[in-house]
Protein backbone atom coordinates (compact mmCIF):
# COMPACT_ATOMS: atom_id res chain seq x y z
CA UNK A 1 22.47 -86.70 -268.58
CA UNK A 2 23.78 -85.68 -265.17
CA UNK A 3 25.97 -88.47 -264.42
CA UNK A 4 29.55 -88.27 -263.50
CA UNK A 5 30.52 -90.04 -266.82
CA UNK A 6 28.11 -88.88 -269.25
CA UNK A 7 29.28 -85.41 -268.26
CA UNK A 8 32.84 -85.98 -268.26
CA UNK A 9 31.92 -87.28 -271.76
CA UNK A 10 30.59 -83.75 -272.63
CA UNK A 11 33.16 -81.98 -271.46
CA UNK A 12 36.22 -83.69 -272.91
CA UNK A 13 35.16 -83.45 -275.81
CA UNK A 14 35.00 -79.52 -276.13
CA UNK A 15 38.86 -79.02 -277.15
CA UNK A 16 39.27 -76.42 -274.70
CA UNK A 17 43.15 -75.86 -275.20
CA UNK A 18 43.67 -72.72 -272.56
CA UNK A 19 43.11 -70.09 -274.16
CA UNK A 20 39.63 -71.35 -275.92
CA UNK A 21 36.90 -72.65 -274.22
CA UNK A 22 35.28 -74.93 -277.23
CA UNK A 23 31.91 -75.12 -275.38
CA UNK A 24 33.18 -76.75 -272.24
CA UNK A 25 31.85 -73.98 -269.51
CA UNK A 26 28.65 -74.47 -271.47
CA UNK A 27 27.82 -77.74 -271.02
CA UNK A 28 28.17 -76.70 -267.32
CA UNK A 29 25.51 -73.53 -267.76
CA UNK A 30 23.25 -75.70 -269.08
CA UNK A 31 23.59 -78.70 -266.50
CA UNK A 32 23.17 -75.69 -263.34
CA UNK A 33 20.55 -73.28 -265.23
CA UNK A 34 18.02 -76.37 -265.41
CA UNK A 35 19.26 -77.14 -261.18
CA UNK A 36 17.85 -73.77 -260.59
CA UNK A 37 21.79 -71.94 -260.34
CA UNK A 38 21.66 -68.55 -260.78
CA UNK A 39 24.73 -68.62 -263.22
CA UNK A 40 27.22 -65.91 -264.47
CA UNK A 41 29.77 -66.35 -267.31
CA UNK A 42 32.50 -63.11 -266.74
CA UNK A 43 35.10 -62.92 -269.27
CA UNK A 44 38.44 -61.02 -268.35
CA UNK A 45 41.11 -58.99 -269.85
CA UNK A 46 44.72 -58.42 -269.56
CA UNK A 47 46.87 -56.50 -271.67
CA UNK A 48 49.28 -59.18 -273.54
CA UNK A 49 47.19 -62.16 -272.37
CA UNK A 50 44.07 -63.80 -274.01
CA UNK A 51 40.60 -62.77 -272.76
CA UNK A 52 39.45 -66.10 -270.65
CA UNK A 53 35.91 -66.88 -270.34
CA UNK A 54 34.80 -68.24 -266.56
CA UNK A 55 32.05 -69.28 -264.88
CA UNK A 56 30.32 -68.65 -261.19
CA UNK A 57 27.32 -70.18 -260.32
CA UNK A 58 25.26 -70.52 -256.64
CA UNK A 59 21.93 -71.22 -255.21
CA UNK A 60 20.76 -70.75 -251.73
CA UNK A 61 21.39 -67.68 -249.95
CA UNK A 62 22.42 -68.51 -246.63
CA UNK A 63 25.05 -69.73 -244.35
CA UNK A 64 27.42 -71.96 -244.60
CA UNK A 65 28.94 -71.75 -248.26
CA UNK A 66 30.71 -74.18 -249.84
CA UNK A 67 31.86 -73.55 -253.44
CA UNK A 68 33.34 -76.35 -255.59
CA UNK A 69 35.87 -75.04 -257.76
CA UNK A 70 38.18 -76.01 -261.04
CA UNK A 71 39.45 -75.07 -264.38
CA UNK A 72 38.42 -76.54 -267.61
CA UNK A 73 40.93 -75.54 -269.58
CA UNK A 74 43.39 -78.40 -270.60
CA UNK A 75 46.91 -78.40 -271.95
CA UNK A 76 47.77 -79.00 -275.48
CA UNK A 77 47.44 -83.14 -276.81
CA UNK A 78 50.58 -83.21 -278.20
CA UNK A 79 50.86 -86.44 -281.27
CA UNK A 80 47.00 -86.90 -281.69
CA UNK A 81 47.76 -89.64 -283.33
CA UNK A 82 49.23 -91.66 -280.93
CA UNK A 83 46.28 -91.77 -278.73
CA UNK A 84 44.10 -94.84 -278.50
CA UNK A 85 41.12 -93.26 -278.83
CA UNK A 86 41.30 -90.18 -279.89
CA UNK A 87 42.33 -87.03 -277.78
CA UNK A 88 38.88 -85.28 -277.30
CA UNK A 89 36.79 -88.53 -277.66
CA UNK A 90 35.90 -89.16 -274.02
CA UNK A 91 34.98 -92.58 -275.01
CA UNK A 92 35.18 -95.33 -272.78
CA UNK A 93 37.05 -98.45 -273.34
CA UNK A 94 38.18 -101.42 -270.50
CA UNK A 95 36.49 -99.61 -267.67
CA UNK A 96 38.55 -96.12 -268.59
CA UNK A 97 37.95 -93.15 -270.12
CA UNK A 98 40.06 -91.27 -272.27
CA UNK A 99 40.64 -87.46 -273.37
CA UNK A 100 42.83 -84.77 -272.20
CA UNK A 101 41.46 -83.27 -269.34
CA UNK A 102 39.76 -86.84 -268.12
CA UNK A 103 41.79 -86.15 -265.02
CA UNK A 104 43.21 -82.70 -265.26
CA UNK A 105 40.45 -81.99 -264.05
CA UNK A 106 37.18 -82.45 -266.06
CA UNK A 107 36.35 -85.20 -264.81
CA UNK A 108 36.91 -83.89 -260.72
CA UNK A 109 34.43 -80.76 -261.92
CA UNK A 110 32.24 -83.27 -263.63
CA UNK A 111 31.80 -85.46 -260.29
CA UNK A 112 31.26 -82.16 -258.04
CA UNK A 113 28.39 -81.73 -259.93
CA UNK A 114 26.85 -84.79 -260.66
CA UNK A 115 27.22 -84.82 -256.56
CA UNK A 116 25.80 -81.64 -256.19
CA UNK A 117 22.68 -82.23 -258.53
CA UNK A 118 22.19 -85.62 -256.67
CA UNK A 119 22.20 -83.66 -253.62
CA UNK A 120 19.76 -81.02 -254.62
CA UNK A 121 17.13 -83.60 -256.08
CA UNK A 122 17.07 -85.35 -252.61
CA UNK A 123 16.56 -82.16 -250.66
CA UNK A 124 13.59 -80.79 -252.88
CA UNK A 125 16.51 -78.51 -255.02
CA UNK A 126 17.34 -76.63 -251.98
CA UNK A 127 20.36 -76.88 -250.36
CA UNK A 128 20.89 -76.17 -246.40
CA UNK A 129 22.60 -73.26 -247.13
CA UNK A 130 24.17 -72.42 -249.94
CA UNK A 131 26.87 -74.42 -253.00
CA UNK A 132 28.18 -72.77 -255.39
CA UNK A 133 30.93 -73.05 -259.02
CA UNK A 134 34.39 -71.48 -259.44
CA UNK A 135 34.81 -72.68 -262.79
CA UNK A 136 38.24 -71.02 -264.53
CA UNK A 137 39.33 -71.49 -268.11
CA UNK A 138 43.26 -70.52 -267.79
CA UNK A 139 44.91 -72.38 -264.59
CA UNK A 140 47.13 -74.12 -267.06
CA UNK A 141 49.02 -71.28 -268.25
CA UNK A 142 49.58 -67.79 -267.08
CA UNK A 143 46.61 -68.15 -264.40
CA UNK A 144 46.29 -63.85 -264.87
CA UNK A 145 42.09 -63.73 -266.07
CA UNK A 146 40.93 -66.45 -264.19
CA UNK A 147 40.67 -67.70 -260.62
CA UNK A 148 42.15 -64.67 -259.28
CA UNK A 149 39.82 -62.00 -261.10
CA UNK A 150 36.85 -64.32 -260.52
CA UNK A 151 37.30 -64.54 -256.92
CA UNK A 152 37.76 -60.69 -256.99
CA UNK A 153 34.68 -60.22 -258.99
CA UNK A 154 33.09 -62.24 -256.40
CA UNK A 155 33.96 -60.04 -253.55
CA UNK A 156 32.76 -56.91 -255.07
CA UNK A 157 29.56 -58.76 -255.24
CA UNK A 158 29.66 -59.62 -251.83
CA UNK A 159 30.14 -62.70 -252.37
CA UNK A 160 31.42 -65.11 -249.41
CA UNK A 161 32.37 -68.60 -249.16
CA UNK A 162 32.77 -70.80 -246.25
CA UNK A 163 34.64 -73.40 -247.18
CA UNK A 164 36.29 -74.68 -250.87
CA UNK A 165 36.78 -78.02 -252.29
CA UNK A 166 39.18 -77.99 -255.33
CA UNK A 167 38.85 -81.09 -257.54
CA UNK A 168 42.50 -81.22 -258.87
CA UNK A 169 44.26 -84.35 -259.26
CA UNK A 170 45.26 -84.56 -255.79
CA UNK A 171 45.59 -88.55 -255.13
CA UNK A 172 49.10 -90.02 -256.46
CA UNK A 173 48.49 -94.29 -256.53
CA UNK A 174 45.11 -94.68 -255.96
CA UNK A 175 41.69 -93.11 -255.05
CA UNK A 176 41.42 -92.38 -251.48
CA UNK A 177 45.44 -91.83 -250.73
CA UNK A 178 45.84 -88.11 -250.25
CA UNK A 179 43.99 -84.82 -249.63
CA UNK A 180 46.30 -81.56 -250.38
CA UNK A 181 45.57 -79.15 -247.57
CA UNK A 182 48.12 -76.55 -248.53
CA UNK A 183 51.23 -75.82 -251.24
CA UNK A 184 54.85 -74.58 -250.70
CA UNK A 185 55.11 -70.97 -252.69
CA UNK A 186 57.10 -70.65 -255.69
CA UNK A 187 59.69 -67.61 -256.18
CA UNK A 188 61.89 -67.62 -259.16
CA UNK A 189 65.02 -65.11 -260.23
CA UNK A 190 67.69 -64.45 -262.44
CA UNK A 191 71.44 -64.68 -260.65
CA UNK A 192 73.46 -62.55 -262.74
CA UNK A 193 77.05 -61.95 -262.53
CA UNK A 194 79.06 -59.24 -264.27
CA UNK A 195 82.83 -59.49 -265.43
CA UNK A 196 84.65 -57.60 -267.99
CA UNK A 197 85.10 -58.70 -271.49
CA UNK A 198 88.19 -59.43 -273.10
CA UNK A 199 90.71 -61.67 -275.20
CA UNK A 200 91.55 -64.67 -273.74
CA UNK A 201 95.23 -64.42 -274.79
CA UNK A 202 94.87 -61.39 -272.33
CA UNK A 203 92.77 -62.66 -269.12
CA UNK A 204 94.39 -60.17 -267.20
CA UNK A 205 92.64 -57.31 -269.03
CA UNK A 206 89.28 -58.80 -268.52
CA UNK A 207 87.39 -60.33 -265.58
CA UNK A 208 85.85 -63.64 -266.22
CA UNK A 209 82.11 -64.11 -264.86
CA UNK A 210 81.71 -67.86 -265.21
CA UNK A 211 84.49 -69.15 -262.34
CA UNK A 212 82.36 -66.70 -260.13
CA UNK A 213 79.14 -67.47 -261.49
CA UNK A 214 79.73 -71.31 -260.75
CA UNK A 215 81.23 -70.35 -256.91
CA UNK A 216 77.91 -68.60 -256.56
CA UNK A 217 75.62 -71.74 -258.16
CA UNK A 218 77.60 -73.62 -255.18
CA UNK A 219 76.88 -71.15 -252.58
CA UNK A 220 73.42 -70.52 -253.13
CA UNK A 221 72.67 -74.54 -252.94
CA UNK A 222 74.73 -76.02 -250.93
CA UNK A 223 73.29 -74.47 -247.57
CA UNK A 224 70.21 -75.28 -246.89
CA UNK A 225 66.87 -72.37 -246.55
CA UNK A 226 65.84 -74.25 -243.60
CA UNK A 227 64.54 -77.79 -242.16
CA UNK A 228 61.35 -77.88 -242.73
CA UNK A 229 57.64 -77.06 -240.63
CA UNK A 230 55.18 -78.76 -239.35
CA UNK A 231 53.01 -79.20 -242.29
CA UNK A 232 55.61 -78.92 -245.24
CA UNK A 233 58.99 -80.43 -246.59
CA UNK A 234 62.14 -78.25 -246.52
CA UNK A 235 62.33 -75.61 -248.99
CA UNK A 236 64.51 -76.06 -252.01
CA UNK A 237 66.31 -73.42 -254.15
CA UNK A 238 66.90 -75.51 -257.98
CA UNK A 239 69.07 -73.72 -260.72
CA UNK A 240 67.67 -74.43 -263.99
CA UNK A 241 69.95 -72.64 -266.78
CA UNK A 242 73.41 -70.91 -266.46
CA UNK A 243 74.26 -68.79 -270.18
CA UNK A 244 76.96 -66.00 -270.90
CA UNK A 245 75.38 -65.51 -274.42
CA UNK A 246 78.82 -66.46 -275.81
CA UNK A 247 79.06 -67.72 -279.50
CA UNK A 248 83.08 -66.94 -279.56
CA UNK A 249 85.67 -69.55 -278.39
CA UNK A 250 88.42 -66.82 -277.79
CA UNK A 251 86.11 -64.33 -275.85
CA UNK A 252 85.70 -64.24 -272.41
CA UNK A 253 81.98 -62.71 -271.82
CA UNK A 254 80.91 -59.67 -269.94
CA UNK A 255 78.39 -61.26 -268.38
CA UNK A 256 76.89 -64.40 -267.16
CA UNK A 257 73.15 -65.43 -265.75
CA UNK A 258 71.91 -68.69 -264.27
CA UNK A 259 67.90 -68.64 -263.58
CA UNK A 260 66.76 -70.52 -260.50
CA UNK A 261 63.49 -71.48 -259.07
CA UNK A 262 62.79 -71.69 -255.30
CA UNK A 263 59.79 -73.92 -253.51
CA UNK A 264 59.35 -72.36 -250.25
CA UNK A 265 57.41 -73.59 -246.82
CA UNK A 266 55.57 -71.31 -244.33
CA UNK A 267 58.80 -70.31 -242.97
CA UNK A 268 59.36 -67.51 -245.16
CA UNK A 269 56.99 -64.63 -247.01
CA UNK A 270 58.25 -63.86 -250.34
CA UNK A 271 60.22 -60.63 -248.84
CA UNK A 272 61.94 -62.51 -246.11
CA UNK A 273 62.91 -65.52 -248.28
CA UNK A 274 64.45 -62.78 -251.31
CA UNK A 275 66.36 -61.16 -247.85
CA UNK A 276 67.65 -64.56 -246.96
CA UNK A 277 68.70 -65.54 -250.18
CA UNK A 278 70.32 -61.78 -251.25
CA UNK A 279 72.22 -61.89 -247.51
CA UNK A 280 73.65 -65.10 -248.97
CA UNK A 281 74.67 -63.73 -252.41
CA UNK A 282 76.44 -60.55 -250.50
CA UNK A 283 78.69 -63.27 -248.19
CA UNK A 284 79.52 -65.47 -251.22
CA UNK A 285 80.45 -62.33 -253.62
CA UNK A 286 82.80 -60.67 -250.75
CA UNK A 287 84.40 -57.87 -252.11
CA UNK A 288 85.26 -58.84 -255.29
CA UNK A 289 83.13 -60.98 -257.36
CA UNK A 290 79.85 -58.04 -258.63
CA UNK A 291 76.47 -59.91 -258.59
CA UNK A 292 72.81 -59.52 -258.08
CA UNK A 293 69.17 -60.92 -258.21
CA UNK A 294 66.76 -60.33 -260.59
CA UNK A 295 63.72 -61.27 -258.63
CA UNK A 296 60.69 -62.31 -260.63
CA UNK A 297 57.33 -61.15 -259.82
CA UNK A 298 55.21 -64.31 -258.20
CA UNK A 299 51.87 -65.04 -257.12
CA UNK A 300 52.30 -68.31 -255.64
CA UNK A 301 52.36 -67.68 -251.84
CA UNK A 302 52.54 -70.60 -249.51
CA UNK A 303 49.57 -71.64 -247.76
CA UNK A 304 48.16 -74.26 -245.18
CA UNK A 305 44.64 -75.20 -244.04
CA UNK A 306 44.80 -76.49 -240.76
CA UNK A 307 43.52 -79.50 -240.29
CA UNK A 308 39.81 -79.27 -238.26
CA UNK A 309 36.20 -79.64 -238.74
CA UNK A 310 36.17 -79.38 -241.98
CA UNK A 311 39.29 -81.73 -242.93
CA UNK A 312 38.01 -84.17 -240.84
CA UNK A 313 34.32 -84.07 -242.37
CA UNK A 314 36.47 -84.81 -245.68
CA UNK A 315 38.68 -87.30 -244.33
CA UNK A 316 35.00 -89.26 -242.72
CA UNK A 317 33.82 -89.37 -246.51
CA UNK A 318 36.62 -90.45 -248.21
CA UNK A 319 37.34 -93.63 -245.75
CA UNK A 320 33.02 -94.01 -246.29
CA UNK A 321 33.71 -94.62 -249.79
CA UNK A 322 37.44 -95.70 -250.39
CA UNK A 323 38.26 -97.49 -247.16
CA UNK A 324 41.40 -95.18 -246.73
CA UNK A 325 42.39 -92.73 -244.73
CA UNK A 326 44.21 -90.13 -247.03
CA UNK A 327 47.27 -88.48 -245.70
CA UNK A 328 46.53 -85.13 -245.61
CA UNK A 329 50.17 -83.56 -247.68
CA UNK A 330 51.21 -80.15 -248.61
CA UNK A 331 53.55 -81.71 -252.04
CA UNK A 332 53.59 -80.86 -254.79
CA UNK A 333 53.46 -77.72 -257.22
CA UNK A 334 51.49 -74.94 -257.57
CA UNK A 335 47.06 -74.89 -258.18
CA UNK A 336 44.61 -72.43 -258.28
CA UNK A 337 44.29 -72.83 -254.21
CA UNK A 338 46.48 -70.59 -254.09
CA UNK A 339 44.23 -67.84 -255.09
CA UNK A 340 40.98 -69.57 -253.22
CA UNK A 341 43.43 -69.77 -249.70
CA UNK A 342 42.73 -65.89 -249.50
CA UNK A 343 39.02 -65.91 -249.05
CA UNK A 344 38.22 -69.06 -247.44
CA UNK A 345 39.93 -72.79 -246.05
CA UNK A 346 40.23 -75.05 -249.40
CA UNK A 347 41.21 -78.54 -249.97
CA UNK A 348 42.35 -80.48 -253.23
CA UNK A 349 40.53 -83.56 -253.46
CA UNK A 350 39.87 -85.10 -257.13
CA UNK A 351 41.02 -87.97 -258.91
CA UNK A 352 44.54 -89.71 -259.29
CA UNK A 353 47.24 -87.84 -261.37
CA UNK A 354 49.44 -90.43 -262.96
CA UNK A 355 48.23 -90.01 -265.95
CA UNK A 356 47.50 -86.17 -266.32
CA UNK A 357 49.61 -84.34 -268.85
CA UNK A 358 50.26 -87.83 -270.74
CA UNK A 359 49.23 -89.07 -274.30
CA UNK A 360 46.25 -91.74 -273.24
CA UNK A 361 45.31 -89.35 -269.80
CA UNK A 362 42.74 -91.87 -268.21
CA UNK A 363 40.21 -92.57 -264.90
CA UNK A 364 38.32 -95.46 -264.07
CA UNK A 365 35.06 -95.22 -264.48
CA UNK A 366 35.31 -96.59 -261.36
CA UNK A 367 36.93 -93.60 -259.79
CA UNK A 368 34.40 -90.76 -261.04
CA UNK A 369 31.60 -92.76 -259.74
CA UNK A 370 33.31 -93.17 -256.34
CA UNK A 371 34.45 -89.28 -256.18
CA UNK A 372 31.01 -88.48 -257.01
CA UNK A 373 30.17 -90.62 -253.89
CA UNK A 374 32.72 -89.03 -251.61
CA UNK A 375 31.67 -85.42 -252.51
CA UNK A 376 28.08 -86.23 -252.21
CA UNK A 377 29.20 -87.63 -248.79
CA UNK A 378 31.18 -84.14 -247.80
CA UNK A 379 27.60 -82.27 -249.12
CA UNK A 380 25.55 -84.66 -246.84
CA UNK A 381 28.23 -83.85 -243.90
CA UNK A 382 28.84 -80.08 -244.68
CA UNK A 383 24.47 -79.26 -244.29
CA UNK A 384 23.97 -82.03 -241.98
């Protein structure tokens, strides 16, 4: 069956826990084989990392390209027995159904292409142009042998897409409320702040990091990166641990770290923020205190789609359906857009997130068959 529900059904119920796949990108071969989708399935490798299994798919072979993409990889139940009805049972009970990944995001691929197959049987299987599936199975962990390979893999093909719609989680009360047209970047490092080690009878033999560690914590936060853009929120710098590594009570330690995490806007590129933030660190350290950064490697740039044609085609069929006008945000953390923002303009537009993640994770039924409607709406728009 090619409904919204019935394949939502199907695909909670593969157990697809990133790394495994459990049958999940197969329910969606076999759903876009029979539409007439010429239909890869690449696996990729990574030294240290799981091989992940993905899944491109397109017919037509002509301008404009849109590509629906998503990940059907899901993270861990937790207490399967605490679930109503079972954590992989996609069953439907009070209008709901339940499963990890109902919302997160099985069910947001699973009403791209119910739309998509509507679409196609209307328009003699033949699109005005050309659709096509980014379908990943690791965005919930390490994101190293999905997305970002496939999309590579894709341009060695010469592969190229117009336009992307992502179907995460995007809307926060209800269906219809937001659209996520872009994502702050993420940047994360080690502070780390060396002393000398010593007795504390005899302090003046050693030199204590964690007074200077704490000056630094205070430095680094209190001022702000900046005061926001246009189309994002002020950035944020967030310390998450401080440790010395000290199991002695009489020991002052050599050393002491405190990791931090830093959301960024459109502001800064990854090498001006680190600038910013090491400028800081030199000013608050004077001459005295001896710190650095460990900067972490990160591939989760900031990015924006400006608002247009093709925001406001998506905008028109959401208000069709929903009656709302979403507000079209850049909160939030981190997705696979990220990756897509490189090759083509993508929005996030899928179902609403409050309970993704959670023992119970729900949607309406309602819901999928109304984002089936709005994405069969953007199709209708996109090739009119």
């Amino acid at each position: 069956m090619s409904d919204a529900v019935s394949i939502t059904r199907d695909l909670v119920r593969c157990p697809s826990v990133t790394p495994a796949d459990a049958g999940a990108l197969g329910v969606l071969e076999g759903l876009l084989k029979a539409a007439g989708f010429d239909v890869h399935r690449v696996t990729f490798s990574e030294p240290g990392t799981a091989d992940i299994d993905n899944l491109y798919a397109r017919i037509g072979n002509s301008v404009p390209h849109i590509t629906f993409a998503g990940h059907t990889d899901v993270v861990p139940p937790g207490d399967e027995s605490a679930w109503t009805l079972g954590a992989f049972s996609g069953e439907v009970k009070d209008g709901y159904l339940y499963g990890r990944g109902a919302v997160d995001m099985k069910g947001g691929i699973a009403c791209s292409v119910a739309a998509v197959l509507q679409y196609l049987g209307d328009h003699d299987g033949k699109p005005n142009g050309s659709i096509s599936f980014l379908i990943t199975g690791d965005e919930e962990d390490v994101s190293i042998n999905g997305t970002v390979k496939l999309l590579k893999w894709c341009a060695e093909r010469g592969e190229k897409f117009d336009h992307c719609v992502l179907g995460e989680p995007s809307n926060v009360e209800v269906l219809g409320d937001m659209i996520k047209i872009g994502r702050r970047g993420s940047q994360s490092g080690t502070l780390i702040v060396d002393g000398v080690q010593g007795h504390v009878a005899y302090p003046h033999r050693a030199s204590n990091p964690v007074p200077d560690i704490s000056r630094l914590i205070v430095a680094l936060s209190d001022e702000p990166l900046d005061h926001g853009s246009a189309q994002f929120q002020a950035s944020n710098l967030e310390f998450t641990t401080v440790d010395v590594g000290n199991t002695a009570g009489n020991v002052i330690p050599g050393q002491a770290r405190a990791k931090f995490n830093i959301r960024y806007n459109d502001n800064h590129t990854q090498e001006s923020l680190r600038q910013l933030v090491d400028a800081r660190l030199v000013k608050a350290c004077g001459n005295r205190i001896r710190a650095h950064i460990d900067w972490q490697p990160s591939n989760s740039n900031v990015f924006v789609t400006q608002p247009g044609p093709f925001t406001d085609l998506a905008v028109a069929a959401i208000e069709e359906v929903t009656g709302r006008k979403p507000e079209l945000s850049t909160s939030g953390g981190t997705s696979d857009a990220r990756f897509i923002s490189s090759y083509c303009p993508v929005i996030e537009f899928g179902l609403v997130g409050q309970t993704m993640h959670q023992i119970d994770e729900r949607t309406p039924v309602a819901d999928l068959e109304k984002l089936t409607k709005v994405y069969r709406g953007v199709l209708d728009r996109y090739f009119g």
